[in-house]
PDB file of N, CA and C in Angstrom:
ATOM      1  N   UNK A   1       9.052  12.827  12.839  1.00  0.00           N
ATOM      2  CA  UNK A   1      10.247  12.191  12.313  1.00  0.00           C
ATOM      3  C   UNK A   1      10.237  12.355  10.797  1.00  0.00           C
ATOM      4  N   UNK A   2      11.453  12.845  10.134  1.00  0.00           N
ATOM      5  CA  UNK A   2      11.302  12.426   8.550  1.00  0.00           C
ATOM      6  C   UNK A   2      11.772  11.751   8.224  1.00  0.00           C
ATOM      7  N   UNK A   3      11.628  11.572   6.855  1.00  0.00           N
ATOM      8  CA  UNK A   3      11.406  10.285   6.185  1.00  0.00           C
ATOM      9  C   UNK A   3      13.022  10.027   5.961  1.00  0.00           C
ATOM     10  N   UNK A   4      13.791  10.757   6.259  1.00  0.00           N
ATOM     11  CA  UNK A   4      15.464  10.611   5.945  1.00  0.00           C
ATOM     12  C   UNK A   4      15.938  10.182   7.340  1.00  0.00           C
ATOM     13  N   UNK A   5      15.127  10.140   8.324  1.00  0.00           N
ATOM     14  CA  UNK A   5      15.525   9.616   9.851  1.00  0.00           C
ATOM     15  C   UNK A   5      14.718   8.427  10.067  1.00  0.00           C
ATOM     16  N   UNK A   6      14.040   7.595   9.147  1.00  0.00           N
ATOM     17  CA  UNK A   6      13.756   6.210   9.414  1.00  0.00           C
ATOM     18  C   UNK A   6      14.547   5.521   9.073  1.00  0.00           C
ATOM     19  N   UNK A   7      14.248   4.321   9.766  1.00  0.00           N
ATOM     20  CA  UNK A   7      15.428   2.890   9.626  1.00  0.00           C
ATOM     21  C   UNK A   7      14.838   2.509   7.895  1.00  0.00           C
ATOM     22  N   UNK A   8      16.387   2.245   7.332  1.00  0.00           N
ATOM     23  CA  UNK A   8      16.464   1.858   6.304  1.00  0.00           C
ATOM     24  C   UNK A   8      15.045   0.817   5.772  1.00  0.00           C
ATOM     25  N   UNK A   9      15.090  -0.161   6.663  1.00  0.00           N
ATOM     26  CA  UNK A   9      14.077  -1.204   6.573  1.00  0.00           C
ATOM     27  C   UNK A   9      12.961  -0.672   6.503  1.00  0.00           C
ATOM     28  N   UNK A  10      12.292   0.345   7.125  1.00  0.00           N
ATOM     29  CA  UNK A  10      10.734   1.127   6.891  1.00  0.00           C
ATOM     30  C   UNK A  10      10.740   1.796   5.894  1.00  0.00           C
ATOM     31  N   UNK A  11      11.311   2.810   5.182  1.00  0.00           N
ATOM     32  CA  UNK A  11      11.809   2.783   4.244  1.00  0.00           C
ATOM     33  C   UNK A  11      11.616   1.802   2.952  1.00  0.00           C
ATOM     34  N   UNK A  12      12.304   0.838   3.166  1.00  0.00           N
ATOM     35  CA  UNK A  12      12.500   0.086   1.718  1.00  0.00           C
ATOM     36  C   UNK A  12      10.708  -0.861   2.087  1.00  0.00           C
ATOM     37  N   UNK A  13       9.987  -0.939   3.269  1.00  0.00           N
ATOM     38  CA  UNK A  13       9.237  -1.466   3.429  1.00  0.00           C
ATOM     39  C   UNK A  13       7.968  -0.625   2.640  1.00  0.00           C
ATOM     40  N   UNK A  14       8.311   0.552   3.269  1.00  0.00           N
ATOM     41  CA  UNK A  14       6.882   1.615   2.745  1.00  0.00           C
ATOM     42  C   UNK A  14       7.274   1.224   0.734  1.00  0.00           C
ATOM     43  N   UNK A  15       8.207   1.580   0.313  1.00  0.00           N
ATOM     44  CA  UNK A  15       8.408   1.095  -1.448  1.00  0.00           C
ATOM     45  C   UNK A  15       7.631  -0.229  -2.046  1.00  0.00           C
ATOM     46  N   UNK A  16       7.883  -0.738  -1.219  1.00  0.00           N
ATOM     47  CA  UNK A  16       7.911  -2.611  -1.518  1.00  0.00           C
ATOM     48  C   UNK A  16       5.882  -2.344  -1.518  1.00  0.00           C
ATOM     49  N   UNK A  17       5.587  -2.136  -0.351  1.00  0.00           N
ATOM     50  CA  UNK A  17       3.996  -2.197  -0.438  1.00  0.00           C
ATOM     51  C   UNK A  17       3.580  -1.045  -1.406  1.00  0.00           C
ATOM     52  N   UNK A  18       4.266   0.404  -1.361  1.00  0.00           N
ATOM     53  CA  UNK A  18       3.917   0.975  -2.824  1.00  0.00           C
ATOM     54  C   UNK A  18       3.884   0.503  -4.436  1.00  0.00           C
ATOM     55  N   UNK A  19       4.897  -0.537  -4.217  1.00  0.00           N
ATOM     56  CA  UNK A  19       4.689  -0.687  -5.521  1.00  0.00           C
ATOM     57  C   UNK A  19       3.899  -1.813  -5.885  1.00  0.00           C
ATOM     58  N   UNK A  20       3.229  -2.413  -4.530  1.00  0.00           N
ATOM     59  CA  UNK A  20       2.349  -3.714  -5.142  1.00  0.00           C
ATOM     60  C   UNK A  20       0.860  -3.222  -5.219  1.00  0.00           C
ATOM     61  N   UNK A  21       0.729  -1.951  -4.127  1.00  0.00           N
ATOM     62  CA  UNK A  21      -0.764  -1.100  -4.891  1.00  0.00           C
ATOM     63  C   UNK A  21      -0.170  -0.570  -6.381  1.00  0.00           C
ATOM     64  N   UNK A  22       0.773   0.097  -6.659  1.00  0.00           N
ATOM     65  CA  UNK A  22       0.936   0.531  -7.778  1.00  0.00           C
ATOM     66  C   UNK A  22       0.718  -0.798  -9.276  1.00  0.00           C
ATOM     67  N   UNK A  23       1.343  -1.540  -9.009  1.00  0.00           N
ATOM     68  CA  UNK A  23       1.232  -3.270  -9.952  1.00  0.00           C
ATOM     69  C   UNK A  23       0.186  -3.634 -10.143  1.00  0.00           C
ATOM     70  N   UNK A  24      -0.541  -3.955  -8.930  1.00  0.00           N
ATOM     71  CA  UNK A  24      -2.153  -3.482  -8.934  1.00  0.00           C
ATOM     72  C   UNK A  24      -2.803  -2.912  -9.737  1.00  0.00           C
ATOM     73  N   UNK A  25      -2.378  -1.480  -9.455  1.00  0.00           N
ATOM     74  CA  UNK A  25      -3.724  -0.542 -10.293  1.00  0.00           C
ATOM     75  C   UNK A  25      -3.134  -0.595 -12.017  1.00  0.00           C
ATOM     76  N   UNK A  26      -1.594  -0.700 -12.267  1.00  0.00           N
ATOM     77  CA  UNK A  26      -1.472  -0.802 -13.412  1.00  0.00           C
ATOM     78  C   UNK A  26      -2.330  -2.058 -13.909  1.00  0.00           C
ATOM     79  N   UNK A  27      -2.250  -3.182 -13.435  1.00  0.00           N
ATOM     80  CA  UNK A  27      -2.985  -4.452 -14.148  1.00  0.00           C
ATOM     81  C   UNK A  27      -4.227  -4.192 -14.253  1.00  0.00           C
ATOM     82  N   UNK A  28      -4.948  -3.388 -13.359  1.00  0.00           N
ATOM     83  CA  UNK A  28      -6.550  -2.932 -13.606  1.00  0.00           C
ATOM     84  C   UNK A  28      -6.582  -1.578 -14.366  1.00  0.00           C
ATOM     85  N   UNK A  29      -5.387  -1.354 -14.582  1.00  0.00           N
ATOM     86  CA  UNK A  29      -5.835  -0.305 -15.560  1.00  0.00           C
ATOM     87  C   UNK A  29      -6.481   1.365 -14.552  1.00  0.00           C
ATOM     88  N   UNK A  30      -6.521   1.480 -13.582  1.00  0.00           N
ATOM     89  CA  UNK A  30      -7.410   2.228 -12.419  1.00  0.00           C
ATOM     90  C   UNK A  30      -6.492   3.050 -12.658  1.00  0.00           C
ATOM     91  N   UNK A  31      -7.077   4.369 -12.329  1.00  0.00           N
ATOM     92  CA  UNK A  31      -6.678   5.644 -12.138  1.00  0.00           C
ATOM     93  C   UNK A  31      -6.160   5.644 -10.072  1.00  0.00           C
ATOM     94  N   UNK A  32      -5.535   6.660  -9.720  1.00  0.00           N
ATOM     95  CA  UNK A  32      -5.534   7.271  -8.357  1.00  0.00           C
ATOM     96  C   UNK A  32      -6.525   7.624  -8.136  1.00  0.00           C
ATOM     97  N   UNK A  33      -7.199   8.619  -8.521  1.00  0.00           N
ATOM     98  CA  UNK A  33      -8.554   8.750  -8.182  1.00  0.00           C
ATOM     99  C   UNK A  33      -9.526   8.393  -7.997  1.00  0.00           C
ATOM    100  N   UNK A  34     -10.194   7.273  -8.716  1.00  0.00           N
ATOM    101  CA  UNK A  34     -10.864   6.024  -8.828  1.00  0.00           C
ATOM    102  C   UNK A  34     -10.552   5.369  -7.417  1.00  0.00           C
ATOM    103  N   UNK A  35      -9.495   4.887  -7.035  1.00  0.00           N
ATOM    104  CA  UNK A  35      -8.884   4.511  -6.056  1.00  0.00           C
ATOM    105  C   UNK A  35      -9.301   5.120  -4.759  1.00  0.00           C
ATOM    106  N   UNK A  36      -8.696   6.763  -4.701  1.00  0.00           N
ATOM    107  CA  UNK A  36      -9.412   7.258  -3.809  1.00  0.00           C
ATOM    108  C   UNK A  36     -10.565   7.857  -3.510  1.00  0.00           C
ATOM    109  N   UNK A  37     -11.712   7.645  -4.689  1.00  0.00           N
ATOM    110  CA  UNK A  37     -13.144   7.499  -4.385  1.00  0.00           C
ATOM    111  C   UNK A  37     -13.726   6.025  -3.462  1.00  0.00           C
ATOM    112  N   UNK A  38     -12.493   5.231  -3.065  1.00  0.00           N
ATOM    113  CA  UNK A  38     -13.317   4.281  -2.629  1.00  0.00           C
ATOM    114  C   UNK A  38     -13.508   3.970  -1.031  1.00  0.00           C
ATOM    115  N   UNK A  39     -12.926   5.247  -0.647  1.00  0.00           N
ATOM    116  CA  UNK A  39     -11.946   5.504   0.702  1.00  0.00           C
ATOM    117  C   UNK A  39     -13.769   6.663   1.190  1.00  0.00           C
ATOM    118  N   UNK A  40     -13.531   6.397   2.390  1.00  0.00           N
ATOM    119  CA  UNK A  40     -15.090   7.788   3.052  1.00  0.00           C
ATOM    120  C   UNK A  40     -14.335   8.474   4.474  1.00  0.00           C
ATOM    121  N   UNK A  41     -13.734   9.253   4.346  1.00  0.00           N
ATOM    122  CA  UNK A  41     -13.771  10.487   2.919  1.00  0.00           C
ATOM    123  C   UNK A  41     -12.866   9.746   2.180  1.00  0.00           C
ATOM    124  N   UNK A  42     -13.080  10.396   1.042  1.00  0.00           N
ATOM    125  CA  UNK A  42     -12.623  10.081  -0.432  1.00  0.00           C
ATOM    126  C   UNK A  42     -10.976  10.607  -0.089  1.00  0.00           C
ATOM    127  N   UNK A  43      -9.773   9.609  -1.284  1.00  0.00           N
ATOM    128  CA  UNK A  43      -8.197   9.720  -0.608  1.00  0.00           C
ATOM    129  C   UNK A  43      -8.170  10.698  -2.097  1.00  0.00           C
ATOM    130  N   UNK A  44      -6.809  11.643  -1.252  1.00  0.00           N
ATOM    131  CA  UNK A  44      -6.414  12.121  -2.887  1.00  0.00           C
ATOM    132  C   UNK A  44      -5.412  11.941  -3.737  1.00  0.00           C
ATOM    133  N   UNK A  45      -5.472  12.178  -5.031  1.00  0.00           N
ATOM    134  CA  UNK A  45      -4.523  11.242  -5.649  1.00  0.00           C
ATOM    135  C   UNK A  45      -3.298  11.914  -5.554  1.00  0.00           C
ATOM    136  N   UNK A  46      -2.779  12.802  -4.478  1.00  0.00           N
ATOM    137  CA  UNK A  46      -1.340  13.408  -4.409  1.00  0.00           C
ATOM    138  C   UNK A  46      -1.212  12.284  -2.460  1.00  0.00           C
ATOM    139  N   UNK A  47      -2.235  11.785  -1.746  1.00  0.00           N
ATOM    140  CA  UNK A  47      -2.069  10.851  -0.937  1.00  0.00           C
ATOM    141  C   UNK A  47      -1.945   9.837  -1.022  1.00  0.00           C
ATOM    142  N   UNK A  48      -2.668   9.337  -2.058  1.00  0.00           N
ATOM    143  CA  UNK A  48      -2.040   8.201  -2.769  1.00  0.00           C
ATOM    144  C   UNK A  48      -1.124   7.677  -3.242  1.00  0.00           C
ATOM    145  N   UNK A  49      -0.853   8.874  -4.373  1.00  0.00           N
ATOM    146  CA  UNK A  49       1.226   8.713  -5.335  1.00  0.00           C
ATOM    147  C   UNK A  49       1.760   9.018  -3.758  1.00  0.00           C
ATOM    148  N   UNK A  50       1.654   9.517  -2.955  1.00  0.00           N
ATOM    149  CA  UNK A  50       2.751   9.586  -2.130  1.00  0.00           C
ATOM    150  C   UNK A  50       2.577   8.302  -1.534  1.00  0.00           C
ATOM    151  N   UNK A  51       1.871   7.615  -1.251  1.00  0.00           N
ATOM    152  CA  UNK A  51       1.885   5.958  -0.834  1.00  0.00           C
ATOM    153  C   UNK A  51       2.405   5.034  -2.143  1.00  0.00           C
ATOM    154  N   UNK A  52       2.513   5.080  -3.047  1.00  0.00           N
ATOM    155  CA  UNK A  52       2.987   4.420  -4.070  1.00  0.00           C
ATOM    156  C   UNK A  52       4.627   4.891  -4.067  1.00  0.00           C
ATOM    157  N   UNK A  53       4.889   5.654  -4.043  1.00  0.00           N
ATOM    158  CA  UNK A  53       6.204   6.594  -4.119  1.00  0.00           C
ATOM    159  C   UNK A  53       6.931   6.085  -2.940  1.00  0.00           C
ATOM    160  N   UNK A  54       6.463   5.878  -1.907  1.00  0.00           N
ATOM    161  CA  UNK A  54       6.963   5.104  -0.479  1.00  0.00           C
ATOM    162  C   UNK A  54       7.650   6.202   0.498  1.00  0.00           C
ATOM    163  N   UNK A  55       6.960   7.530   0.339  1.00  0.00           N
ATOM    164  CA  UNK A  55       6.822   8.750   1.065  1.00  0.00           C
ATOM    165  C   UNK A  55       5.730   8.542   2.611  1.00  0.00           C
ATOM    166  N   UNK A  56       5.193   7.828   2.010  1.00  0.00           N
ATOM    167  CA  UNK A  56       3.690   7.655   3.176  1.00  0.00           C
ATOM    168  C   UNK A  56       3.858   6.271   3.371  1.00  0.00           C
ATOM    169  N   UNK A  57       3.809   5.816   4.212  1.00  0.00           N
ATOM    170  CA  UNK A  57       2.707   4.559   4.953  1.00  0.00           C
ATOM    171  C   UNK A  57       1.580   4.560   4.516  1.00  0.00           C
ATOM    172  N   UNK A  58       1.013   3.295   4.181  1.00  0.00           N
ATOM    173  CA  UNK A  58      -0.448   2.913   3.988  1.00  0.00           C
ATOM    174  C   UNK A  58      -1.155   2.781   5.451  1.00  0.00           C
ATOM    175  N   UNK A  59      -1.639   3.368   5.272  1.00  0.00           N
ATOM    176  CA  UNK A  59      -2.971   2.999   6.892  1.00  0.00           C
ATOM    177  C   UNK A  59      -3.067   2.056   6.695  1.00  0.00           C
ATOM    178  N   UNK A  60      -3.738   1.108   7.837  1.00  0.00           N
ATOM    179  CA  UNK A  60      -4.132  -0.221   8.243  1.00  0.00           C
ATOM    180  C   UNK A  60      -5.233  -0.536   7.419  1.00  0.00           C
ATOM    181  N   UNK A  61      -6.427   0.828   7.950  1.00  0.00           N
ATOM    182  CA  UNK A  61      -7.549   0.365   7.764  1.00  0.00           C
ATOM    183  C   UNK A  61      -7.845   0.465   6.638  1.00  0.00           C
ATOM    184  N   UNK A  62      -6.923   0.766   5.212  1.00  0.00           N
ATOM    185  CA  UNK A  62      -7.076   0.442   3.768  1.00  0.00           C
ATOM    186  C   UNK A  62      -6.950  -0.534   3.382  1.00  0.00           C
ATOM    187  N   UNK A  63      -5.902  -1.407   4.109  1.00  0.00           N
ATOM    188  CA  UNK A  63      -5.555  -2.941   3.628  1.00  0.00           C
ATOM    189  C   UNK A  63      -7.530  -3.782   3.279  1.00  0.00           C
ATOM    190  N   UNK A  64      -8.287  -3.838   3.909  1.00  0.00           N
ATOM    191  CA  UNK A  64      -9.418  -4.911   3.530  1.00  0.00           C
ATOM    192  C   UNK A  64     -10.333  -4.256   2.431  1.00  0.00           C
ATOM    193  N   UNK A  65     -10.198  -2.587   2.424  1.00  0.00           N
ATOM    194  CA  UNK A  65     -10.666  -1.914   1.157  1.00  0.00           C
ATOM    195  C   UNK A  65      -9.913  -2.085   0.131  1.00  0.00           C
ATOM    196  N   UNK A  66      -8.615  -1.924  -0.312  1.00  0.00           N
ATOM    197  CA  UNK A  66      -8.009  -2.524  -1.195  1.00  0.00           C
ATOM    198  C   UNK A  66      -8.309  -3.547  -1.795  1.00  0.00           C
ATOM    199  N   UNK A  67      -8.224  -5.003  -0.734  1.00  0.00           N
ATOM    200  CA  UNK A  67      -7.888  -5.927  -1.036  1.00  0.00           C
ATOM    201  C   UNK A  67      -9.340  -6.405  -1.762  1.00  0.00           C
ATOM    202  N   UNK A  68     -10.413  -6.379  -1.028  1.00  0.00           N
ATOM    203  CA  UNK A  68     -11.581  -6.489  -2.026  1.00  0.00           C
ATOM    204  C   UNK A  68     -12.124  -5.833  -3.209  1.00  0.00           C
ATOM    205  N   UNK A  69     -11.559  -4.744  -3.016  1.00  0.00           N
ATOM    206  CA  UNK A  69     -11.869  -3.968  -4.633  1.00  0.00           C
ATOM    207  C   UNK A  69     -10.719  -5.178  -5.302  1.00  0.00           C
ATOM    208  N   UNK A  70      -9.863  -4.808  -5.572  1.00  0.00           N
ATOM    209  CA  UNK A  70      -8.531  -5.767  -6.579  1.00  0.00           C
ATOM    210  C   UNK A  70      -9.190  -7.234  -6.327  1.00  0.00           C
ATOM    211  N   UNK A  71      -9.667  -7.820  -5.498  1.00  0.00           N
ATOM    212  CA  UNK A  71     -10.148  -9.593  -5.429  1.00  0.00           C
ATOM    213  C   UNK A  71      -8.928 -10.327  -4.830  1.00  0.00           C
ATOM    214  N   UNK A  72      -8.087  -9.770  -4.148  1.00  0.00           N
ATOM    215  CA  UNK A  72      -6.990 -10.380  -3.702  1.00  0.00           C
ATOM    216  C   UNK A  72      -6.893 -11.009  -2.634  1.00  0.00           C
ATOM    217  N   UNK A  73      -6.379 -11.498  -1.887  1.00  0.00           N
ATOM    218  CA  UNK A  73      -6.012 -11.758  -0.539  1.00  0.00           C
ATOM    219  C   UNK A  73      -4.907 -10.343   0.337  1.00  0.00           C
ATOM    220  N   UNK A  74      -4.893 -10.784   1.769  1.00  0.00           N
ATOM    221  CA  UNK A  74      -4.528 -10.067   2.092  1.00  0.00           C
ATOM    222  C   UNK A  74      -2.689 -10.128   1.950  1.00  0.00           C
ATOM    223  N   UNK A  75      -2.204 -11.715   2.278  1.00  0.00           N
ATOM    224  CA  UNK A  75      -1.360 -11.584   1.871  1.00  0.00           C
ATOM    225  C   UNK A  75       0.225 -11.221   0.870  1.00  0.00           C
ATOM    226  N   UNK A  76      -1.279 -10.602  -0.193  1.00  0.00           N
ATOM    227  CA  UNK A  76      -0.734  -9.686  -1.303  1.00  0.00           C
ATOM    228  C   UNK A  76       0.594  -9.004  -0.640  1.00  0.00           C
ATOM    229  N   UNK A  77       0.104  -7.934   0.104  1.00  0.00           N
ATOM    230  CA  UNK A  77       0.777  -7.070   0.785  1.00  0.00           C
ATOM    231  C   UNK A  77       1.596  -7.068   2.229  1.00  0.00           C
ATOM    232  N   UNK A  78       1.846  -8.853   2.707  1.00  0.00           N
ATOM    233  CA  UNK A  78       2.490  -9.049   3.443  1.00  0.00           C
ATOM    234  C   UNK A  78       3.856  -8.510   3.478  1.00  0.00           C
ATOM    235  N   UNK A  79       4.279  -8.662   4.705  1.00  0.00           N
ATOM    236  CA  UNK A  79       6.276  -8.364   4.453  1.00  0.00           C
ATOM    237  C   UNK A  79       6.394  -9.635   4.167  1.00  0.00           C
ATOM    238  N   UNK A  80       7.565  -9.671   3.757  1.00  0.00           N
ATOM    239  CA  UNK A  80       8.341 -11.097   3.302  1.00  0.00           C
ATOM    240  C   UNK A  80       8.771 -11.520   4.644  1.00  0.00           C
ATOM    241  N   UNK A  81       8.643 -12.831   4.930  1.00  0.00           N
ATOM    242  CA  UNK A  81       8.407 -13.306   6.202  1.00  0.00           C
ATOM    243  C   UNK A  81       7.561 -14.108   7.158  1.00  0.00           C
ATOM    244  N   UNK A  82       6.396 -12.707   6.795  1.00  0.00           N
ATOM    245  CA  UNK A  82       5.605 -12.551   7.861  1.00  0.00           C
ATOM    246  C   UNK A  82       4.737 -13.308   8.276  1.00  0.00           C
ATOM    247  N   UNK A  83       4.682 -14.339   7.547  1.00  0.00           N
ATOM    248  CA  UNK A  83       3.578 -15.567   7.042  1.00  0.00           C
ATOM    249  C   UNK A  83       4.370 -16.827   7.400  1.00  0.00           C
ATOM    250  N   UNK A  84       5.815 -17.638   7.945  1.00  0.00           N
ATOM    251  CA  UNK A  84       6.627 -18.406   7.967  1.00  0.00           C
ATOM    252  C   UNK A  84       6.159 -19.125   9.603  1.00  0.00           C
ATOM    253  N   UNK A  85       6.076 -20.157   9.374  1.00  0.00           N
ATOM    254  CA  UNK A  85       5.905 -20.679  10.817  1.00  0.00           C
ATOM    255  C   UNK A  85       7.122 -20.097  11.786  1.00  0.00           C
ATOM    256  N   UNK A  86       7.905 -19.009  11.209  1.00  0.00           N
ATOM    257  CA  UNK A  86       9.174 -18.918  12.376  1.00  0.00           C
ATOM    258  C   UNK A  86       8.253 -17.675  12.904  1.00  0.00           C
ATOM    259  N   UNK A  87       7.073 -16.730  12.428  1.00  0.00           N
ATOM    260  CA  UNK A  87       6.364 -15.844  12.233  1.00  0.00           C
ATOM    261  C   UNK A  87       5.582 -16.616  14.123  1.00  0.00           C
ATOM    262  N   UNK A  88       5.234 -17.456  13.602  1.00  0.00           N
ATOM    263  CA  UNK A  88       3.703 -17.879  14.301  1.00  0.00           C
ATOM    264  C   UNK A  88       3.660 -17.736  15.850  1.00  0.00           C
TER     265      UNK A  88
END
């Protein structure tokens, strides 16, 4: 499927979580690369900007690597919502 044949909402979803790794690495100052040295195998930084860019989906299994490098929670990167007792 390309990326011009997803629902609007996946789409503006893949942006929304790009730009809160991107907010992220600006406040730490981190390179892409840095970033994807922390990944086994190592991510590259044209897989990365394309996850920031909101070209790519973030894999799952980056969310708890992320989130402990940055010191965050996971809900950083929730959808808006997703956390609401209407959720539960």
């Amino acid at each position: 499927m390309s990326r011009n044949s997803l629902p609007a909402v996946e789409v503006w979803e893949r942006k929304r979580v790009g730009a809160i790794l991107r907010a992220l690495r600006d406040s730490r100052d981190i390179k892409l690369e840095e970033i994807g040295s922390w990944f086994t195998p190592a991510k590259s930084r044209a897989f990365l900007a394309n996850i920031e860019a909101g070209r790519k989906a973030m894999p799952a299994y980056m969310l708890p690597i992320l989130c402990e490098r940055f010191e965050v929670k996971p809900i950083v990167f929730a959808k808006a919502g997703a956390m609401t007792e209407d959720a539960a």
